[in-house]
C-alpha atoms as a PDB file:
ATOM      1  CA  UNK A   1     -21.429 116.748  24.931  1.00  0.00           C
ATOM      2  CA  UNK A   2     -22.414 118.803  22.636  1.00  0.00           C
ATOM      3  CA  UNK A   3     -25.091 117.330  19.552  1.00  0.00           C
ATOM      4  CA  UNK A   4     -23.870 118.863  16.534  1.00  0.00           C
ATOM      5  CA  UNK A   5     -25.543 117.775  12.743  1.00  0.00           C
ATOM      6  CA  UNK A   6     -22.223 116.346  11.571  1.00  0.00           C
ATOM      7  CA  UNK A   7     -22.502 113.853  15.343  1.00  0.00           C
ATOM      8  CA  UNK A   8     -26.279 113.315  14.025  1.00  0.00           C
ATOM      9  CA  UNK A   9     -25.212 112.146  10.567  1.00  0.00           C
ATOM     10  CA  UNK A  10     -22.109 110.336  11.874  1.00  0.00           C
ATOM     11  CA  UNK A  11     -24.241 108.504  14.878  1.00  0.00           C
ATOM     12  CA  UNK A  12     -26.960 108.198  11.840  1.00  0.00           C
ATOM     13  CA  UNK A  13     -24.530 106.580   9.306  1.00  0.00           C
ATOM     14  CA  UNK A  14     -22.800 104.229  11.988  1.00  0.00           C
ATOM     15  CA  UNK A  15     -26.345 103.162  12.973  1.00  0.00           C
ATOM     16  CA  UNK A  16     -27.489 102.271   9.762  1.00  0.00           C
ATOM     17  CA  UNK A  17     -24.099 100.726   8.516  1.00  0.00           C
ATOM     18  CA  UNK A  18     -24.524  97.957  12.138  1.00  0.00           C
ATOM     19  CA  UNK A  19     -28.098  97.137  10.869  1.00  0.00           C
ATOM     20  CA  UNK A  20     -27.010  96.407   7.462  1.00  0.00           C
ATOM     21  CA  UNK A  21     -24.419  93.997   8.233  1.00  0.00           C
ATOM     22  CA  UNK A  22     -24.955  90.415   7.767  1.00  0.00           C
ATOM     23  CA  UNK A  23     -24.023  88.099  11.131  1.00  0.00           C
ATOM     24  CA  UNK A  24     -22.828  84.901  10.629  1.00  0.00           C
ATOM     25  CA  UNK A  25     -26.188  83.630  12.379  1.00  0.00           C
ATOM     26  CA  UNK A  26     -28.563  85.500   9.570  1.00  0.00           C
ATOM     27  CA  UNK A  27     -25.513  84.306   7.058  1.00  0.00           C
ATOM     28  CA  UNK A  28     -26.245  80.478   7.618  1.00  0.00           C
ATOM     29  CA  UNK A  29     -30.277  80.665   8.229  1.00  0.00           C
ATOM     30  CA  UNK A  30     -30.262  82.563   4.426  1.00  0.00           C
ATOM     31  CA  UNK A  31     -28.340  79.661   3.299  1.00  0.00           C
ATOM     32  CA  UNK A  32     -30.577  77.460   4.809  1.00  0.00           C
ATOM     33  CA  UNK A  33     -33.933  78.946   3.263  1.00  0.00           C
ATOM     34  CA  UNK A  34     -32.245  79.312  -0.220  1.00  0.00           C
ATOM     35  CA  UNK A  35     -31.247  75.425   0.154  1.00  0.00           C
ATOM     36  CA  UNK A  36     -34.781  75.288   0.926  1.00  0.00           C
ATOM     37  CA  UNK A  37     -36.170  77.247  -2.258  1.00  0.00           C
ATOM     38  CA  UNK A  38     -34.225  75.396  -4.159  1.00  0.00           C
ATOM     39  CA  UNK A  39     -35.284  71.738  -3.011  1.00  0.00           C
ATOM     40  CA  UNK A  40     -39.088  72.630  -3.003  1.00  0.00           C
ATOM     41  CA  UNK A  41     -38.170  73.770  -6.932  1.00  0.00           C
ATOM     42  CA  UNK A  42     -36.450  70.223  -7.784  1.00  0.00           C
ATOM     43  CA  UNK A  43     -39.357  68.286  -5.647  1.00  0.00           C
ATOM     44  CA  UNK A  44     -42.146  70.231  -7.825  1.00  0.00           C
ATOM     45  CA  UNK A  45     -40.533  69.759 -11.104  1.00  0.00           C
ATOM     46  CA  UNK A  46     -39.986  66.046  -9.527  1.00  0.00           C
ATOM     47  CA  UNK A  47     -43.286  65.439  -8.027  1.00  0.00           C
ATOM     48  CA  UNK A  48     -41.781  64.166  -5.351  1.00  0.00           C
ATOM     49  CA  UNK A  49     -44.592  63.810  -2.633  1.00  0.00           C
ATOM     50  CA  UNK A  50     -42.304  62.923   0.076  1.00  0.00           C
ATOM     51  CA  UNK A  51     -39.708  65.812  -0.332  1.00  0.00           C
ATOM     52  CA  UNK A  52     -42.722  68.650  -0.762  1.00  0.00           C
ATOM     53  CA  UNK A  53     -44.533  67.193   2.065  1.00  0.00           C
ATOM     54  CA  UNK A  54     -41.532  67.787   4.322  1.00  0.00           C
ATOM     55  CA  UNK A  55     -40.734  71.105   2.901  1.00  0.00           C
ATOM     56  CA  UNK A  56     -44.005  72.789   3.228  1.00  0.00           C
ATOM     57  CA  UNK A  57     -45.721  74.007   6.503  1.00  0.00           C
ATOM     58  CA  UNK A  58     -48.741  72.085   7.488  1.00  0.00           C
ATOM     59  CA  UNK A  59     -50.086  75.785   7.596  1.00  0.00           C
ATOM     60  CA  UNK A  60     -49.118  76.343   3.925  1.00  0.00           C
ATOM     61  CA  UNK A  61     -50.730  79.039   1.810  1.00  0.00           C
ATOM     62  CA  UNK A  62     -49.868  78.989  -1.426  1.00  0.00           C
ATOM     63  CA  UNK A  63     -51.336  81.364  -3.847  1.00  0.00           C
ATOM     64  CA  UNK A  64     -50.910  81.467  -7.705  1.00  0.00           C
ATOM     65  CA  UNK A  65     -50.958  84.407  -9.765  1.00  0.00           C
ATOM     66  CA  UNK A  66     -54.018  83.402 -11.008  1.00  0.00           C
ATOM     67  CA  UNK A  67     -55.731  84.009  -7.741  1.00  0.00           C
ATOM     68  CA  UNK A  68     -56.272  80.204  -7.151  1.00  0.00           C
ATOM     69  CA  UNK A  69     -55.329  79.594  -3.238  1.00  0.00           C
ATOM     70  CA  UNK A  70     -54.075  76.290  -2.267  1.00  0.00           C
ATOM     71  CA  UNK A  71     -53.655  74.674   1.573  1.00  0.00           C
ATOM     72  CA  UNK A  72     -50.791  72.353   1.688  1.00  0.00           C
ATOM     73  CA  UNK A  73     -52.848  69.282   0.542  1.00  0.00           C
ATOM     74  CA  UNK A  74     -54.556  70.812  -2.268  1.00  0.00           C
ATOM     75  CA  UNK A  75     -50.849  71.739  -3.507  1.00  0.00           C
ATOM     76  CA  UNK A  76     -49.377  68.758  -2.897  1.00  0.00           C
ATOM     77  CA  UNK A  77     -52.165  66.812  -4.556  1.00  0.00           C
ATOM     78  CA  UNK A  78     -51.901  69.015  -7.620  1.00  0.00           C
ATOM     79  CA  UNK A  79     -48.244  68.862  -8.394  1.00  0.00           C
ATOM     80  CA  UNK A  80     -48.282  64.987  -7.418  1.00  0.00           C
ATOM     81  CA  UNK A  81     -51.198  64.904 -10.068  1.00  0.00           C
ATOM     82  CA  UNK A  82     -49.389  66.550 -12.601  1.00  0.00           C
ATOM     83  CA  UNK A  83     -52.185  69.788 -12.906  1.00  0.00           C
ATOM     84  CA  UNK A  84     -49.939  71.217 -14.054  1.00  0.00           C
ATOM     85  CA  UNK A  85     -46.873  69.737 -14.978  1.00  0.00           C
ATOM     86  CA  UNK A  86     -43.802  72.030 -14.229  1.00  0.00           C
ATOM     87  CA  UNK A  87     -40.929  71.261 -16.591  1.00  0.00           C
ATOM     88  CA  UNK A  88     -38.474  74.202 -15.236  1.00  0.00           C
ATOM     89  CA  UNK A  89     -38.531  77.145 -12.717  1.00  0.00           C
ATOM     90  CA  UNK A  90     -35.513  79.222 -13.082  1.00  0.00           C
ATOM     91  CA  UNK A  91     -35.439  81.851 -10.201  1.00  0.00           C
ATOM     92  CA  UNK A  92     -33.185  84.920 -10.286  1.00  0.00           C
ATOM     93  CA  UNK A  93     -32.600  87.787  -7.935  1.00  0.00           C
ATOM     94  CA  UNK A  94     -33.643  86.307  -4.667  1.00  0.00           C
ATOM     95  CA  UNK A  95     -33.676  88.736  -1.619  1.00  0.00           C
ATOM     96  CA  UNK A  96     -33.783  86.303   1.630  1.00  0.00           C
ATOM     97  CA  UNK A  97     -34.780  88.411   5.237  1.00  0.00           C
ATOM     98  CA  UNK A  98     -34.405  86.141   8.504  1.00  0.00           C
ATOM     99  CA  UNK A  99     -35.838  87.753  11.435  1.00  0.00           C
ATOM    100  CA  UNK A 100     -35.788  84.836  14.049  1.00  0.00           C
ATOM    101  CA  UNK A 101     -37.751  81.728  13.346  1.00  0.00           C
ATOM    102  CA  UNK A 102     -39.189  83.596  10.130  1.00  0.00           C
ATOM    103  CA  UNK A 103     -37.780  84.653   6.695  1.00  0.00           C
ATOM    104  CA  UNK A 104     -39.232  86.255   4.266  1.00  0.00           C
ATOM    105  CA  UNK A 105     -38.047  85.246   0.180  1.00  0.00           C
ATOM    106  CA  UNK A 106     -38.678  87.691  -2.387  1.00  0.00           C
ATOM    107  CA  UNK A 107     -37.544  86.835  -5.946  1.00  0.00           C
ATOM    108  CA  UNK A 108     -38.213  86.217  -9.763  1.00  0.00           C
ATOM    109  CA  UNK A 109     -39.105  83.273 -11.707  1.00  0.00           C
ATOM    110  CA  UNK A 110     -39.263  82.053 -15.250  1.00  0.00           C
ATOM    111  CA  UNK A 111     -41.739  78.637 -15.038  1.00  0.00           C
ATOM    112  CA  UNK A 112     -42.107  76.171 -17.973  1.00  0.00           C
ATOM    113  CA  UNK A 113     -45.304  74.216 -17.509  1.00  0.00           C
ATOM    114  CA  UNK A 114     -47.884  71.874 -18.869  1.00  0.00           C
ATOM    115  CA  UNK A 115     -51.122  72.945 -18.543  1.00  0.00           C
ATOM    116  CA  UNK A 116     -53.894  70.295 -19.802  1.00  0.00           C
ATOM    117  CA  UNK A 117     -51.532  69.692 -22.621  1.00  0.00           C
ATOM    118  CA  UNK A 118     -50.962  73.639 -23.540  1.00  0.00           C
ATOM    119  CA  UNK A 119     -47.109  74.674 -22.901  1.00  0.00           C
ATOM    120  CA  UNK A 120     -47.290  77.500 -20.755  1.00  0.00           C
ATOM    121  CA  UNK A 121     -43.795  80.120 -20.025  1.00  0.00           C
ATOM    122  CA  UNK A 122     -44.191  82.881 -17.206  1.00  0.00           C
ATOM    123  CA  UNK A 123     -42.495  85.409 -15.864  1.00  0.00           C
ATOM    124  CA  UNK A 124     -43.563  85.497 -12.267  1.00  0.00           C
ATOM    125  CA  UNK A 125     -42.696  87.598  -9.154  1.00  0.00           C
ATOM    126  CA  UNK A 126     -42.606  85.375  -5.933  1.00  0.00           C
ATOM    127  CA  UNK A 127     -42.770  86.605  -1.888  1.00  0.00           C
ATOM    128  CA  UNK A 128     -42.276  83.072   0.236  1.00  0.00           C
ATOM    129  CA  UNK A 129     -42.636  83.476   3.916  1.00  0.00           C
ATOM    130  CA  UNK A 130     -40.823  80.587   5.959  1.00  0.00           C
ATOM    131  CA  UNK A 131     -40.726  79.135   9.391  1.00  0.00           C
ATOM    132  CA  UNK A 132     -38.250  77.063  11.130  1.00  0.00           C
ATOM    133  CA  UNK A 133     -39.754  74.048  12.404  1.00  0.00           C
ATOM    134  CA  UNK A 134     -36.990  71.362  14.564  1.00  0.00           C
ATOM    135  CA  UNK A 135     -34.556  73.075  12.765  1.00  0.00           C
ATOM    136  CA  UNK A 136     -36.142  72.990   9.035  1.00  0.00           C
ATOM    137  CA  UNK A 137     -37.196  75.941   7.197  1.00  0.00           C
ATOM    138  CA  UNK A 138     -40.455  75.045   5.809  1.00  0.00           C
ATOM    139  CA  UNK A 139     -42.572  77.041   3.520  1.00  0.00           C
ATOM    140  CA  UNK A 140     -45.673  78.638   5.345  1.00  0.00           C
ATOM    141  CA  UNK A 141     -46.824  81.337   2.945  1.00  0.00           C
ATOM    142  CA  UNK A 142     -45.992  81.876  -0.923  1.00  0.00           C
ATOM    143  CA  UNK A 143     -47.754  84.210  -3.450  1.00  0.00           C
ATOM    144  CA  UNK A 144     -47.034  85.090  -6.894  1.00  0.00           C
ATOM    145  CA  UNK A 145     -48.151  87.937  -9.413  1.00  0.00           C
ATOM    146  CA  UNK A 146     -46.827  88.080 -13.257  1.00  0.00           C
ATOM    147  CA  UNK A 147     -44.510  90.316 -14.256  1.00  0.00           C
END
């Protein structure tokens, strides 16, 4: 056989075209972890202890815009404490990668919070790494920066 450009570009396109295709395994698992996003969002704005507990990787590293890194107690013990007080996170165009037992989240978010009684609104950018743990995706890594 001969290798010609136009076999190249075809072989090239065909190549990339497979590896951009969704399966129906990496379908369900992104369902999953945006299931996931979206109950850690409710539990922070709910301070529900119980539900973030469960959600969040006893590993967790969870690092603010601000700089401010959190483990998984510290965060935990802050949102339960209401330091601050989230009133609303609205995410938007949210980018979910599984690779395995691992997805990364990538995505925007407008938070409404209380901060020692001063009403704070940001416009964040958020990367969430996750793990699957018995079958739950729980949050292991998260970092934001403003946008």
């Amino acid at each position: 056989m001969r290798i010609t450009r136009r076999y190249l570009a075809v072989t090239g396109a065909l190549a990339l075209a497979a590896t951009s295709l969704p399966s129906h395994a990496n379908s369900a698992d992104e369902t999953a972890v945006r299931k996931a996003i979206d109950d850690l969002i409710k539990a922070m704005i709910a301070r529900d202890k119980a539900v973030l507990e469960a959600g969040l990787s006893d590993q967790l590293v969870f690092g603010h815009a601000s700089g401010r890194v959190e483990t998984k107690a510290e965060f935990v013990g802050a949102v339960v404490a209401k330091k601050p007080i989230y009133k609303s996170i609205t995410i938007g165009d949210p980018t979910i990668s599984v690779v395995g037992n691992n997805a990364i989240a990538r995505y925007t978010a407008a938070v409404d919070l209380d901060a020692e009684g001063k009403e704070i609104a940001l416009k964040l950018g958020i990367m969430t790494v996750w793990v699957k743990d018995g079958g739950t995706w729980k949050l292991l890594g998260h970092q934001s920066f403003r946008t």
